[in-house]
N, C-alpha and C. Protein backbone atom coordinates (compact mmCIF):
# COMPACT_ATOMS: atom_id res chain seq x y z
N UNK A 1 90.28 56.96 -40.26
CA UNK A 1 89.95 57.43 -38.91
C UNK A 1 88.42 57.52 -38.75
N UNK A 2 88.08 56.65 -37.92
CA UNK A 2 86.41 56.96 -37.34
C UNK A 2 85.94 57.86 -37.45
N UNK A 3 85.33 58.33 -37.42
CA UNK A 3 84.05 60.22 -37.02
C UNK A 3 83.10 59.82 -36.02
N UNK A 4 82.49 60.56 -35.64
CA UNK A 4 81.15 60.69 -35.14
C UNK A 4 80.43 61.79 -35.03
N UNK A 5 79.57 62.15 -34.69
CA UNK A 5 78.15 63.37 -34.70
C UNK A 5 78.57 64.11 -33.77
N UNK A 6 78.84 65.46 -33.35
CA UNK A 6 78.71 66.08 -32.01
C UNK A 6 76.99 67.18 -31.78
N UNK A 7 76.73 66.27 -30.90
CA UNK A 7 75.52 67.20 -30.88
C UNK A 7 74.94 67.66 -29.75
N UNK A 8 74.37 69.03 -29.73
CA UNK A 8 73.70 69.32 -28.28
C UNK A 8 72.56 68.81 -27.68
N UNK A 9 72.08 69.25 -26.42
CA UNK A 9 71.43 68.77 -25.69
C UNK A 9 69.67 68.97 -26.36
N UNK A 10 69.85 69.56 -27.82
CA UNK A 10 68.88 69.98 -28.59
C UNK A 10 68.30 68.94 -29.46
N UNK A 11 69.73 68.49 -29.57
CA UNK A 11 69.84 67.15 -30.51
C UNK A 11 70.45 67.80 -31.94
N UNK A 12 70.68 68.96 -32.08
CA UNK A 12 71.40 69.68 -33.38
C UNK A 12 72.61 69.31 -33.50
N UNK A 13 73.18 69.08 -34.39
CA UNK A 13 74.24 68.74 -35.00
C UNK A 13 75.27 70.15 -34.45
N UNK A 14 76.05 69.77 -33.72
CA UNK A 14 76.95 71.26 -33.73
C UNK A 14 78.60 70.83 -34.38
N UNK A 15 78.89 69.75 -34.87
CA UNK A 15 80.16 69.78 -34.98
C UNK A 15 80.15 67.89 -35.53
N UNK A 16 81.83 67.76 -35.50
CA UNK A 16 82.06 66.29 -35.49
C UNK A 16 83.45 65.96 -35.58
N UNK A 17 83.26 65.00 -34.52
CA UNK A 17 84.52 64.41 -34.41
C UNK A 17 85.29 63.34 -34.41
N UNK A 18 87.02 63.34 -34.33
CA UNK A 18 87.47 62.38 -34.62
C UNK A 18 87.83 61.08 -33.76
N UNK A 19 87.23 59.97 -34.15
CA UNK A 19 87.66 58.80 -32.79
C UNK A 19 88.69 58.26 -32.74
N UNK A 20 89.25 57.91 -31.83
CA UNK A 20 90.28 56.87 -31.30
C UNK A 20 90.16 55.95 -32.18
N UNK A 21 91.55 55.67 -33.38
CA UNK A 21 91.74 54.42 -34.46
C UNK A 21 91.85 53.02 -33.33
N UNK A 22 92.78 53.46 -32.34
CA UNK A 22 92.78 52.14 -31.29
C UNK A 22 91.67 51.65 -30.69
N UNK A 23 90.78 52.47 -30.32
CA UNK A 23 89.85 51.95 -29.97
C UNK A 23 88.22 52.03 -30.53
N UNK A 24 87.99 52.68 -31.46
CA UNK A 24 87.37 52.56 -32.48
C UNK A 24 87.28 52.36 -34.22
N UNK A 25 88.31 52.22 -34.20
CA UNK A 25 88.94 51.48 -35.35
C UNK A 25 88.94 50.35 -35.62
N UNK A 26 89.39 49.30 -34.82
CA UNK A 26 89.98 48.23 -35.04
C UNK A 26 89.24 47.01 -35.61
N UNK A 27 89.42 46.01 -36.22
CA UNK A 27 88.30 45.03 -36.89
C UNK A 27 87.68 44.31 -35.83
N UNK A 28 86.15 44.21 -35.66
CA UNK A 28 86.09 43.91 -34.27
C UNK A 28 86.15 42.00 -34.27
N UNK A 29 86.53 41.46 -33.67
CA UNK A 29 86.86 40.06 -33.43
C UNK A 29 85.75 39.57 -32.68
N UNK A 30 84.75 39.24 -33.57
CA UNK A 30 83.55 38.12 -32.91
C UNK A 30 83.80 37.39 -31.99
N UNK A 31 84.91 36.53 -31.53
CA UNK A 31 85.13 35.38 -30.79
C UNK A 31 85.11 36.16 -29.54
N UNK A 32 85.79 37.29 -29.32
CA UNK A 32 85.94 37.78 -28.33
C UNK A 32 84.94 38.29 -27.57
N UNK A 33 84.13 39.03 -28.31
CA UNK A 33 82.31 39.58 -28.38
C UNK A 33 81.96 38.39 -27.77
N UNK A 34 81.63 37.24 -28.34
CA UNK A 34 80.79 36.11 -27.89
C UNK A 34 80.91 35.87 -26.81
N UNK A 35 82.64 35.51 -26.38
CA UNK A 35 83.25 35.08 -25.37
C UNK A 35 82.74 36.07 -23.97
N UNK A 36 82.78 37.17 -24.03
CA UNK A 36 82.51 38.49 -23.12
C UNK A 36 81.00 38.35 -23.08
N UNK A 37 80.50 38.45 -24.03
CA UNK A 37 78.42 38.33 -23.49
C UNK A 37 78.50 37.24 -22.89
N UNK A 38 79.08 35.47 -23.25
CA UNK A 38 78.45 34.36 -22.47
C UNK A 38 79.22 34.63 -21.22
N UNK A 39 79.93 35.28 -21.03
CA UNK A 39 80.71 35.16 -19.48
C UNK A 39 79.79 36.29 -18.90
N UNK A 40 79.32 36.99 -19.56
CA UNK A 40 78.36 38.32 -18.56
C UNK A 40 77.23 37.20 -18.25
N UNK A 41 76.49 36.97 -19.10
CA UNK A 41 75.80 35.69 -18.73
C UNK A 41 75.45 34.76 -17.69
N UNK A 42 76.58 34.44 -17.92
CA UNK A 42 77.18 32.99 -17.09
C UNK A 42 77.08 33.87 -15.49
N UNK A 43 77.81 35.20 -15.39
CA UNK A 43 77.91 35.74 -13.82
C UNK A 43 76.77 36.40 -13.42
N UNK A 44 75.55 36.67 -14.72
CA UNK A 44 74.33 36.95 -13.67
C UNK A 44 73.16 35.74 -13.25
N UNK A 45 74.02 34.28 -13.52
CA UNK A 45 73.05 33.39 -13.19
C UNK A 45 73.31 33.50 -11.75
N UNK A 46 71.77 33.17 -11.38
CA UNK A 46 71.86 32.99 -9.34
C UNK A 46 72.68 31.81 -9.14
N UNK A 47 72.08 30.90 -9.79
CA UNK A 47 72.76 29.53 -9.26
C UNK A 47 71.49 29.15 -8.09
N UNK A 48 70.52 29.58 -7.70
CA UNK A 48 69.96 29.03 -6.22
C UNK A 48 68.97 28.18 -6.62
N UNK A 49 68.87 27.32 -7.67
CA UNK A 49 67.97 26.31 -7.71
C UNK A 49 68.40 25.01 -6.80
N UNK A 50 67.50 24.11 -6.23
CA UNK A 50 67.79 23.14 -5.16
C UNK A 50 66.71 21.96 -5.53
N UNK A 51 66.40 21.11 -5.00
CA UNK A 51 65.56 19.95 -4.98
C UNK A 51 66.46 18.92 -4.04
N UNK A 52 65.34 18.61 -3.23
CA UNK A 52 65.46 17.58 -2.81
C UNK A 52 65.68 16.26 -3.09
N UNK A 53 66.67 15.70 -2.44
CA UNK A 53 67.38 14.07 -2.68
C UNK A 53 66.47 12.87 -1.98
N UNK A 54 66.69 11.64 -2.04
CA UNK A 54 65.96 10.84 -0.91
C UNK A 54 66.26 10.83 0.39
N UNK A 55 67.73 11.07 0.14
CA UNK A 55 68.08 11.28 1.43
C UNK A 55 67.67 12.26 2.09
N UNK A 56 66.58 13.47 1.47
CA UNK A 56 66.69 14.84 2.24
C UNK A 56 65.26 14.81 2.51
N UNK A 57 64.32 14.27 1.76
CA UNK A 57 62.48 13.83 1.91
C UNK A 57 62.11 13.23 3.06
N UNK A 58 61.54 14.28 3.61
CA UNK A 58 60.79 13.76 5.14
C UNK A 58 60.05 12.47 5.09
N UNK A 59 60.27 11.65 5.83
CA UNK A 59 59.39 9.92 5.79
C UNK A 59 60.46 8.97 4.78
N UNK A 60 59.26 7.97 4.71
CA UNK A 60 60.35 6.72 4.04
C UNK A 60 61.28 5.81 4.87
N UNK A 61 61.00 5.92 6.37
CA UNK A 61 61.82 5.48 7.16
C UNK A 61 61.50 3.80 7.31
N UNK A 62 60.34 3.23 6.82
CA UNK A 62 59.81 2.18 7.17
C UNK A 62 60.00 1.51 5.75
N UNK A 63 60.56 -0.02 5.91
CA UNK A 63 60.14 -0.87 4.50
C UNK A 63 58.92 -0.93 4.24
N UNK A 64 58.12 -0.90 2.61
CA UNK A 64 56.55 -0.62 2.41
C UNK A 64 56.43 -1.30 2.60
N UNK A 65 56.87 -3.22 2.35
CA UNK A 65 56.34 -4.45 2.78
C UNK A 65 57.69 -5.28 2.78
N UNK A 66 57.62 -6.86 3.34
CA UNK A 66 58.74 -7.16 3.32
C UNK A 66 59.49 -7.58 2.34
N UNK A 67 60.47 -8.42 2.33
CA UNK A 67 61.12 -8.31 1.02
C UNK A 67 60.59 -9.34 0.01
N UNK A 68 60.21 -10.66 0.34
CA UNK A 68 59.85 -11.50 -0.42
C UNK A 68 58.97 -12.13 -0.34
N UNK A 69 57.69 -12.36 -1.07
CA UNK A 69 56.60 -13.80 -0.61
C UNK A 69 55.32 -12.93 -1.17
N UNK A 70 55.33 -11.24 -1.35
CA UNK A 70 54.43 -10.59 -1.80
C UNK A 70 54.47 -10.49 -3.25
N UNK A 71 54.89 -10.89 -4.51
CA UNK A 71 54.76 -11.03 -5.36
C UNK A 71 54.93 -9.71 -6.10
N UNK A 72 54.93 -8.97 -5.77
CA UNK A 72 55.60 -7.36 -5.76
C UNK A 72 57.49 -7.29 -6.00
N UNK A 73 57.62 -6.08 -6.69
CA UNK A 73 58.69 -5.70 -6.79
C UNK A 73 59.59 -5.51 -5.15
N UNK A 74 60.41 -5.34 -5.13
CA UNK A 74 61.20 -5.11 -3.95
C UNK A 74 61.27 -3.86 -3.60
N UNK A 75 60.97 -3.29 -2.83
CA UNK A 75 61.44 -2.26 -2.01
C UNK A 75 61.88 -1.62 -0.88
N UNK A 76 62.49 -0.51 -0.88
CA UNK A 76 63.67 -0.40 0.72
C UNK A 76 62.90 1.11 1.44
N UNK A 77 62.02 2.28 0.27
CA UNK A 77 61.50 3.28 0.80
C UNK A 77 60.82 3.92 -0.12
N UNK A 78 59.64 4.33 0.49
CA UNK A 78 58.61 5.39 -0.35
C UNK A 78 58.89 6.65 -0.94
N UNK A 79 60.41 6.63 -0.51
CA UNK A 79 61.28 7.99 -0.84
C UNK A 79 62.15 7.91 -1.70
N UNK A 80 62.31 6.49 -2.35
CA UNK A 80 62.59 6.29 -3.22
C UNK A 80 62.04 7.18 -4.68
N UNK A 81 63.06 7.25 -6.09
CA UNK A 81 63.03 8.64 -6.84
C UNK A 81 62.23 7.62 -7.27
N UNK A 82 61.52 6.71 -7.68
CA UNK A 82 60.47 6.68 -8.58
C UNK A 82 58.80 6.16 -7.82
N UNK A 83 59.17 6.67 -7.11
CA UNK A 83 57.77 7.16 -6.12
C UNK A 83 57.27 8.15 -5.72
N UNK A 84 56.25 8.30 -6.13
CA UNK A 84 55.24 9.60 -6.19
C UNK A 84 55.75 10.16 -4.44
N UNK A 85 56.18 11.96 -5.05
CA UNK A 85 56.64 11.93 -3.40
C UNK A 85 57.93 11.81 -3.03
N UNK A 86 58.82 11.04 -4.03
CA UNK A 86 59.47 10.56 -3.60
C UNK A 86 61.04 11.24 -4.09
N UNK A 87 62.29 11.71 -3.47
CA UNK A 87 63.28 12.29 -4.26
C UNK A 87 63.55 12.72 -5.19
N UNK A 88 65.09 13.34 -6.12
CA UNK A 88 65.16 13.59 -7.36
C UNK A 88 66.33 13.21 -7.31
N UNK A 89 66.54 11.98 -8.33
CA UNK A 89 68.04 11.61 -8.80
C UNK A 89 68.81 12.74 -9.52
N UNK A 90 69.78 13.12 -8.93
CA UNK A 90 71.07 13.74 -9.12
C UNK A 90 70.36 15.13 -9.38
N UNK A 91 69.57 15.48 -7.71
CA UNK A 91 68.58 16.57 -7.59
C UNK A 91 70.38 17.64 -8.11
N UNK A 92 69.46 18.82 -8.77
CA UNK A 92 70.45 20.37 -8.41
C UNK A 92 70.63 20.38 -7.44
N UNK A 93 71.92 21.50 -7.33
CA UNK A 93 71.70 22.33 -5.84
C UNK A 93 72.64 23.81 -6.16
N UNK A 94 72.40 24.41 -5.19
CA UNK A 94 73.43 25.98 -5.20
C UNK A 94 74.37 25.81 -5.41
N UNK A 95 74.68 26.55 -6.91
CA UNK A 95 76.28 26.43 -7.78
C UNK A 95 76.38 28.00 -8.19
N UNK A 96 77.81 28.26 -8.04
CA UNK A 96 78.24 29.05 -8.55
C UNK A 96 78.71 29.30 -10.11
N UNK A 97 77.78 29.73 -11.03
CA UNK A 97 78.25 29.80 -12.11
C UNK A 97 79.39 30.65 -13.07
N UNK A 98 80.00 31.57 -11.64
CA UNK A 98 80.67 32.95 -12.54
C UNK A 98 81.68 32.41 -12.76
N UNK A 99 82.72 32.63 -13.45
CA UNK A 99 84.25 32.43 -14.40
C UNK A 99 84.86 33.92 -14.57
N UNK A 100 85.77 33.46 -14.93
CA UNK A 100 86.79 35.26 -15.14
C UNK A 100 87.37 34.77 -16.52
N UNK A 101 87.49 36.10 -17.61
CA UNK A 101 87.95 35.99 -18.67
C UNK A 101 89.39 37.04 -18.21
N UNK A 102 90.28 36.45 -19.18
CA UNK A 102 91.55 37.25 -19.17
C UNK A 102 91.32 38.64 -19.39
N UNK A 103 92.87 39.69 -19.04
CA UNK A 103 92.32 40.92 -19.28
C UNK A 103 92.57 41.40 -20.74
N UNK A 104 93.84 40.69 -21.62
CA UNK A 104 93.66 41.49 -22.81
C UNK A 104 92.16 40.77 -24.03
N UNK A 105 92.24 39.92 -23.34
CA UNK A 105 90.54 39.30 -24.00
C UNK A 105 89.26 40.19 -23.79
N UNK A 106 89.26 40.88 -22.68
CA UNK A 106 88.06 41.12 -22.20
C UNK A 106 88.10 43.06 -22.74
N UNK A 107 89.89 43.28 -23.06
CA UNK A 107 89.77 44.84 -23.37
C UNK A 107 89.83 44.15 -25.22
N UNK A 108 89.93 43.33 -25.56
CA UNK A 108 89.82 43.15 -27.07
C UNK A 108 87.86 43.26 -27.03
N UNK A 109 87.54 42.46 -26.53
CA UNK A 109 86.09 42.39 -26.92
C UNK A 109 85.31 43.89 -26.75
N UNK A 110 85.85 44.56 -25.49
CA UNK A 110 85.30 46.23 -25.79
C UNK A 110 85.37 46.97 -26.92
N UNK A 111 87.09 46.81 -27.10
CA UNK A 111 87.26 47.35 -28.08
C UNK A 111 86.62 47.31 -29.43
N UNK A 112 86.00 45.65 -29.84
CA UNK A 112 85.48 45.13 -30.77
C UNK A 112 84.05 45.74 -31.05
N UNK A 113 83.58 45.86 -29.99
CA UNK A 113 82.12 46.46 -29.82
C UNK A 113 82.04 47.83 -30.03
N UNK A 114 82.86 48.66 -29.04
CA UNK A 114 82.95 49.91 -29.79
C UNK A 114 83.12 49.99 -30.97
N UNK A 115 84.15 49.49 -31.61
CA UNK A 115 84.57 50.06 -32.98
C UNK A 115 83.25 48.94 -34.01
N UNK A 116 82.26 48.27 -33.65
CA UNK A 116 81.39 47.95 -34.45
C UNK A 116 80.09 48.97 -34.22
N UNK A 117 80.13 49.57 -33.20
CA UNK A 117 79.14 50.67 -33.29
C UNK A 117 79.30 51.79 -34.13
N UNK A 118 81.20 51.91 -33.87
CA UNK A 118 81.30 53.14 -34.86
C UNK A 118 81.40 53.05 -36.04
N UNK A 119 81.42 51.56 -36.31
CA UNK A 119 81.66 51.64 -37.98
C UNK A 119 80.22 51.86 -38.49
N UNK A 120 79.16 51.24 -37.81
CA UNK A 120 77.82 51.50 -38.28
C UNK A 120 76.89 52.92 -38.08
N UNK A 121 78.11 53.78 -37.63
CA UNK A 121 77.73 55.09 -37.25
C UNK A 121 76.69 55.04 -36.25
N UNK A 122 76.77 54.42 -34.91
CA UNK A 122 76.00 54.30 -33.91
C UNK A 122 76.11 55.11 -33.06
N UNK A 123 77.16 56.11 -33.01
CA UNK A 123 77.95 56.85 -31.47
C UNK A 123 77.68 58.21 -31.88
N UNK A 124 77.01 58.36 -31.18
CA UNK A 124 76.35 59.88 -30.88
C UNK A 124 77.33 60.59 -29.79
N UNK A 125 78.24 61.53 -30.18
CA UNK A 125 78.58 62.43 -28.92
C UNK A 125 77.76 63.60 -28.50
N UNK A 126 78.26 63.93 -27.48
CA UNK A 126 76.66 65.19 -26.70
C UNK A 126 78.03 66.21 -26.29
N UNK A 127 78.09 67.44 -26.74
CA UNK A 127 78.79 68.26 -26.10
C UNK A 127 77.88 69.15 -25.31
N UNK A 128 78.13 68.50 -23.75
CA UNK A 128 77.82 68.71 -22.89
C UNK A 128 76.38 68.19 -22.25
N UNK A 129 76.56 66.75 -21.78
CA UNK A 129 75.02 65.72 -21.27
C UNK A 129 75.08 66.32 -19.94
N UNK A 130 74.20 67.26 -19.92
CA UNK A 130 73.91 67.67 -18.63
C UNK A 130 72.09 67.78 -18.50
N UNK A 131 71.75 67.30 -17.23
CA UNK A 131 70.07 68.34 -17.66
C UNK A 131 69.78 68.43 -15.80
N UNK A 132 69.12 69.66 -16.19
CA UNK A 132 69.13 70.68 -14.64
C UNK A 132 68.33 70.25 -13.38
N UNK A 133 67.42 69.08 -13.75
CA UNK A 133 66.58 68.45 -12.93
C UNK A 133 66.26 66.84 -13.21
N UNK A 134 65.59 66.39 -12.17
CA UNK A 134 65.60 64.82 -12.70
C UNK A 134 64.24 64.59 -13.25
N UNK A 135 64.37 64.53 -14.34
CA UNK A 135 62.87 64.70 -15.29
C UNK A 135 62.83 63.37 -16.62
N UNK A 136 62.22 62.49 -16.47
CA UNK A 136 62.27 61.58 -17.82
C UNK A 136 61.53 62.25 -18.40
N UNK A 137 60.82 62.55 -18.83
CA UNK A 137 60.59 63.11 -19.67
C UNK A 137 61.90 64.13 -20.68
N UNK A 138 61.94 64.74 -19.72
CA UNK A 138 63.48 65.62 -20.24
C UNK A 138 64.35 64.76 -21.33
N UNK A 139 64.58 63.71 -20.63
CA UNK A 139 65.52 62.71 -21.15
C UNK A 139 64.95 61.90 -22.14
N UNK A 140 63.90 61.41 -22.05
CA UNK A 140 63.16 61.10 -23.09
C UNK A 140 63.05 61.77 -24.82
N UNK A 141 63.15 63.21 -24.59
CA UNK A 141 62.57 64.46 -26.26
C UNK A 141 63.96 64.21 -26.03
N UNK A 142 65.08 64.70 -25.20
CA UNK A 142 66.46 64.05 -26.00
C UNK A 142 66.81 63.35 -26.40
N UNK A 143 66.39 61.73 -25.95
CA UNK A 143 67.09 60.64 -26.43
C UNK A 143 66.38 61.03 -27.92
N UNK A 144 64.93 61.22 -28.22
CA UNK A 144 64.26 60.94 -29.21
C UNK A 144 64.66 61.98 -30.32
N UNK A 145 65.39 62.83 -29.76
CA UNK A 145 65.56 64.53 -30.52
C UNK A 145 67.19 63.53 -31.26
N UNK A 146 68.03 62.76 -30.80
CA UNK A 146 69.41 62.29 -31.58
C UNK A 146 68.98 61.40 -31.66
N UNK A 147 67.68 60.84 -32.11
CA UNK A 147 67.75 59.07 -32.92
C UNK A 147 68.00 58.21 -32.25
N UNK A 148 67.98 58.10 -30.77
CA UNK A 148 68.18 56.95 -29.82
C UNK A 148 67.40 56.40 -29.27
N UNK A 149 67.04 55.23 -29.25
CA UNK A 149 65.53 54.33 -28.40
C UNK A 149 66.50 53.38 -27.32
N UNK A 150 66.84 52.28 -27.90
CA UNK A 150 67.43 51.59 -27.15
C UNK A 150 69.08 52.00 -27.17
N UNK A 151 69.44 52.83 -26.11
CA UNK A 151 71.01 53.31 -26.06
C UNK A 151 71.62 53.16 -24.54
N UNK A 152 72.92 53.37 -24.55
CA UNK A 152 73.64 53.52 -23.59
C UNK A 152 74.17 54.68 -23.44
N UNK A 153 74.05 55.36 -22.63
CA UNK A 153 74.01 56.53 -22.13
C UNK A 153 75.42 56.94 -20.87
N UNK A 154 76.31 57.18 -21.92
CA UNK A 154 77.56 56.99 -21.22
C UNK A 154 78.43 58.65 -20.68
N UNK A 155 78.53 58.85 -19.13
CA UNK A 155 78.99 59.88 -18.86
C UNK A 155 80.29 59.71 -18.02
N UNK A 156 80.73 61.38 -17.57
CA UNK A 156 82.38 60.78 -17.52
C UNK A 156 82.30 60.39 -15.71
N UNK A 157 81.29 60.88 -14.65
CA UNK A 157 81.13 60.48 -13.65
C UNK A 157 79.78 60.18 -13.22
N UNK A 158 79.23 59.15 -12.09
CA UNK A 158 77.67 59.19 -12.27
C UNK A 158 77.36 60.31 -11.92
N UNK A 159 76.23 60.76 -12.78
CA UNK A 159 75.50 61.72 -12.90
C UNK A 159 73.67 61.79 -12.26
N UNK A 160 73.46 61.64 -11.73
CA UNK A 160 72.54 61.62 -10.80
C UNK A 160 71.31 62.14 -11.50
N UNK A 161 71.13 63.40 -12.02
CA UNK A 161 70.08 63.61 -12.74
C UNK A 161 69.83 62.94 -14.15
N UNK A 162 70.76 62.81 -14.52
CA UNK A 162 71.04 61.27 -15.92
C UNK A 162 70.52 60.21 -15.25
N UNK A 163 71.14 59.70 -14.25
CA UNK A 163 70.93 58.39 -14.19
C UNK A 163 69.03 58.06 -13.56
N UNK A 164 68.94 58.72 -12.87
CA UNK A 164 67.34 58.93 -12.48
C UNK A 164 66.39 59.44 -13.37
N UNK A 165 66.49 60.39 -14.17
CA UNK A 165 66.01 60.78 -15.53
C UNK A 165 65.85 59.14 -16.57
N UNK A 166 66.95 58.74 -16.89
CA UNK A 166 66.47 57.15 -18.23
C UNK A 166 66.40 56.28 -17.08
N UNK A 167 66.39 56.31 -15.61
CA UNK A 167 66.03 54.68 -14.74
C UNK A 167 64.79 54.16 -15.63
N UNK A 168 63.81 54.87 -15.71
CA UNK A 168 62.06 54.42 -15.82
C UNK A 168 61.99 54.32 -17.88
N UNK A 169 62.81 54.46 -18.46
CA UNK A 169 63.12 54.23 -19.62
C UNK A 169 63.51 53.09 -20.29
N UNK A 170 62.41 52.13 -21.13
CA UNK A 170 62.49 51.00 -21.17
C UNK A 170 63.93 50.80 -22.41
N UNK A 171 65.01 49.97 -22.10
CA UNK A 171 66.19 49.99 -23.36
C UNK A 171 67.24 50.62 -22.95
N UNK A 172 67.34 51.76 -22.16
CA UNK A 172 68.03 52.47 -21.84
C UNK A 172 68.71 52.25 -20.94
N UNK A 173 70.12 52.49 -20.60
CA UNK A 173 70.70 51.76 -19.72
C UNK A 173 71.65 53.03 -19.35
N UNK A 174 72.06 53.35 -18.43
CA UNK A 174 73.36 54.48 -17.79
C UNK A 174 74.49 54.38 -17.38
N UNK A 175 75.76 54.22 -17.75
CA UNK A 175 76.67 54.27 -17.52
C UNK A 175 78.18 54.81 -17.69
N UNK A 176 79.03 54.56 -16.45
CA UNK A 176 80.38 55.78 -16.92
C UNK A 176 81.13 55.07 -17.59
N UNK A 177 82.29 56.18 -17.82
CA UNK A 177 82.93 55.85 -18.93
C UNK A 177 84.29 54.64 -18.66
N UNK A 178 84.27 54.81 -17.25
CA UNK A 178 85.48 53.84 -16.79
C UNK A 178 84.91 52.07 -16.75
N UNK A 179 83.59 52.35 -16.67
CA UNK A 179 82.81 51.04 -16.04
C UNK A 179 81.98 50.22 -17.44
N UNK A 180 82.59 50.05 -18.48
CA UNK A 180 81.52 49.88 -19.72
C UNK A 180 81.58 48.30 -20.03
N UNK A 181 79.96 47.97 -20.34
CA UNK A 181 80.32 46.61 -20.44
C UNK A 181 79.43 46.09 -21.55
N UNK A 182 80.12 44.83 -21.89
CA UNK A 182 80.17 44.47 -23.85
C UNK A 182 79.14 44.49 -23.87
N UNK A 183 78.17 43.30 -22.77
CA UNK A 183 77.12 43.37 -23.31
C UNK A 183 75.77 44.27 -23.74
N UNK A 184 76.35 45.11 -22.50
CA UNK A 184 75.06 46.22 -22.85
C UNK A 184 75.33 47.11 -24.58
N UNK A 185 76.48 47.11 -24.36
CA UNK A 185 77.22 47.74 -25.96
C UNK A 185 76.52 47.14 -27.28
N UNK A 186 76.73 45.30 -27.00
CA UNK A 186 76.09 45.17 -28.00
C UNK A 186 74.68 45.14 -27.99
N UNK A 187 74.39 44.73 -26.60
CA UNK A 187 71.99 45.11 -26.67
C UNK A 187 72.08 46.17 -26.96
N UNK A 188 72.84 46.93 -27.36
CA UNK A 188 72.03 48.45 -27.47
C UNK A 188 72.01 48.96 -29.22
N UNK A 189 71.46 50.36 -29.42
CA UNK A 189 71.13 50.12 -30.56
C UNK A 189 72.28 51.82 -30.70
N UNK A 190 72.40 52.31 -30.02
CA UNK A 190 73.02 53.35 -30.60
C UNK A 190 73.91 53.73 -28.95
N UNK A 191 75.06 54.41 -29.06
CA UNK A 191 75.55 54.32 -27.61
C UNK A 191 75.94 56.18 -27.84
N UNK A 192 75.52 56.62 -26.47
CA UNK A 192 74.97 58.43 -26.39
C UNK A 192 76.19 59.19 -25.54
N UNK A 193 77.48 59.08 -25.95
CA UNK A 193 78.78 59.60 -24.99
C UNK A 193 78.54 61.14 -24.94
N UNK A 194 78.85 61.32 -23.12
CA UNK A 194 79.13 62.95 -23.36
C UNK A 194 80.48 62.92 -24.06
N UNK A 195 80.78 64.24 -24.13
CA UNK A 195 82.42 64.59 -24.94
C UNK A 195 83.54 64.17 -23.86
N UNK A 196 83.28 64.83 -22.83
CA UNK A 196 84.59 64.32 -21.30
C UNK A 196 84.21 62.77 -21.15
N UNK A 197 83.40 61.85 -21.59
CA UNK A 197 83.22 60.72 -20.87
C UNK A 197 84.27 60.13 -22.44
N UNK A 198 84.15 60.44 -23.55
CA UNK A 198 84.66 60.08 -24.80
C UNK A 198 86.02 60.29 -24.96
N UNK A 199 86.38 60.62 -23.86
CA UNK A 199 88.59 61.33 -23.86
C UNK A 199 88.66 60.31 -22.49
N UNK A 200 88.25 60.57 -21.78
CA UNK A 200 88.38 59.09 -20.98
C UNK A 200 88.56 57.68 -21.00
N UNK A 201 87.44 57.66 -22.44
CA UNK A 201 87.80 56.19 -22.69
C UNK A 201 88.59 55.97 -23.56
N UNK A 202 89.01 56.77 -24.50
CA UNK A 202 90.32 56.63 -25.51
C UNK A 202 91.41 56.59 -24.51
N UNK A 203 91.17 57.17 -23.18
CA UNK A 203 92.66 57.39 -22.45
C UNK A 203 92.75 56.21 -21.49
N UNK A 204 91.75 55.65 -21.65
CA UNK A 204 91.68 54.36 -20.50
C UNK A 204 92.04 53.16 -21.69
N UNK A 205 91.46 53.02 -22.75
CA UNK A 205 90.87 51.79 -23.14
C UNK A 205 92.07 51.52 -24.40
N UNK A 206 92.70 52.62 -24.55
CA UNK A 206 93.60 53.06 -25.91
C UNK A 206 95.00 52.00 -25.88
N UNK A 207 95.46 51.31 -24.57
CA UNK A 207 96.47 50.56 -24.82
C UNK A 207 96.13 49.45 -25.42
């Protein structure tokens, strides 16, 4: 059975507890990991690159000279792609790059990630991530007070003084416990659960 740290908002060790074997247990399956980052990937490309075709290049409407008797190559337009100026053969244009992965694929690869954080003892629980004002700094001597630089900072609803507190925090990323995603799991270097956001996701993520 997993463990992890329970600690306060001090960063002191007050306790420790036991994780979800289903969902932090389990051997985590690389293919699935991979599969889940290149599809996060793949859906934050824009897609809005474009270039112009010959057909789309203002001018070129006139033959440069006529067709035969000038001792010159042949030509039909100055808009032609190998003229300065002139088109882009098999120019880009606006594509949609996103795809959908299945759902027990996409809850295997969570699962995989979690339970590779916890095997490396990465998961810090917080009994009780609360803080009384929106202060980075605040959030800052905490992250730094439990050993966290680059973390994910996971609570059981958004939290407003959390989430505005690590915005301006370079690594740091905020999110709930229903909404978690691989890749930030695996960019991150240690992942910072309150205790209510940590029974949530065993109760969500556990089938």
């Amino acid at each position: 059975m997993p463990k992890a740290n329970v600690v306060n908002m001090a960063g002191q060790q007050v306790g420790e507890i036991e994780l979800s074997e289903a969902v932090f247990g389990i051997e985590p399956n690389e293919a699935a990991v991979h599969a889940a980052v290149k599809n996060h990937l793949a859906n934050c490309r824009q897609g809005t690159q474009s270039s112009l075709t010959r057909a789309e290049v203002s001018g070129g409407g006139r033959k440069p000279w006529r067709q035969k008797g000038t001792g010159r190559a042949r030509q039909g337009s100055t808009r032609a792609p190998q003229w300065t100026h002139g088109g882009v053969v098999f120019a880009p244009k606006p594509r949609d790059y996103r795809y959908s992965l299945n759902k027990k694929l996409k809850r295997l690869a969570l699962k995989s990630a979690l339970s590779a954080k916890a095997a490396e003892g990465n998961v810090v629980v917080v009994d009780g991530l609360e803080l009384p004002e929106i202060k980075t700094r605040a959030m800052k001597n905490f992250l730094d007070a439990v050993g966290a630089k680059k973390a994910v900072v996971i609570t059981p609803q958004v939290n407003e003084n959390v989430v505005k507190s690590a915005r301006n925090l370079p690594g740091v990323v905020t999110t709930t416990a229903k909404i978690l995603s691989v890749y930030d799991i695996v960019n991150a270097g240690q992942l910072v659960v309150d205790k209510d956001a940590l029974a949530i996701i065993e109760e969500v993520f556990a089938q």
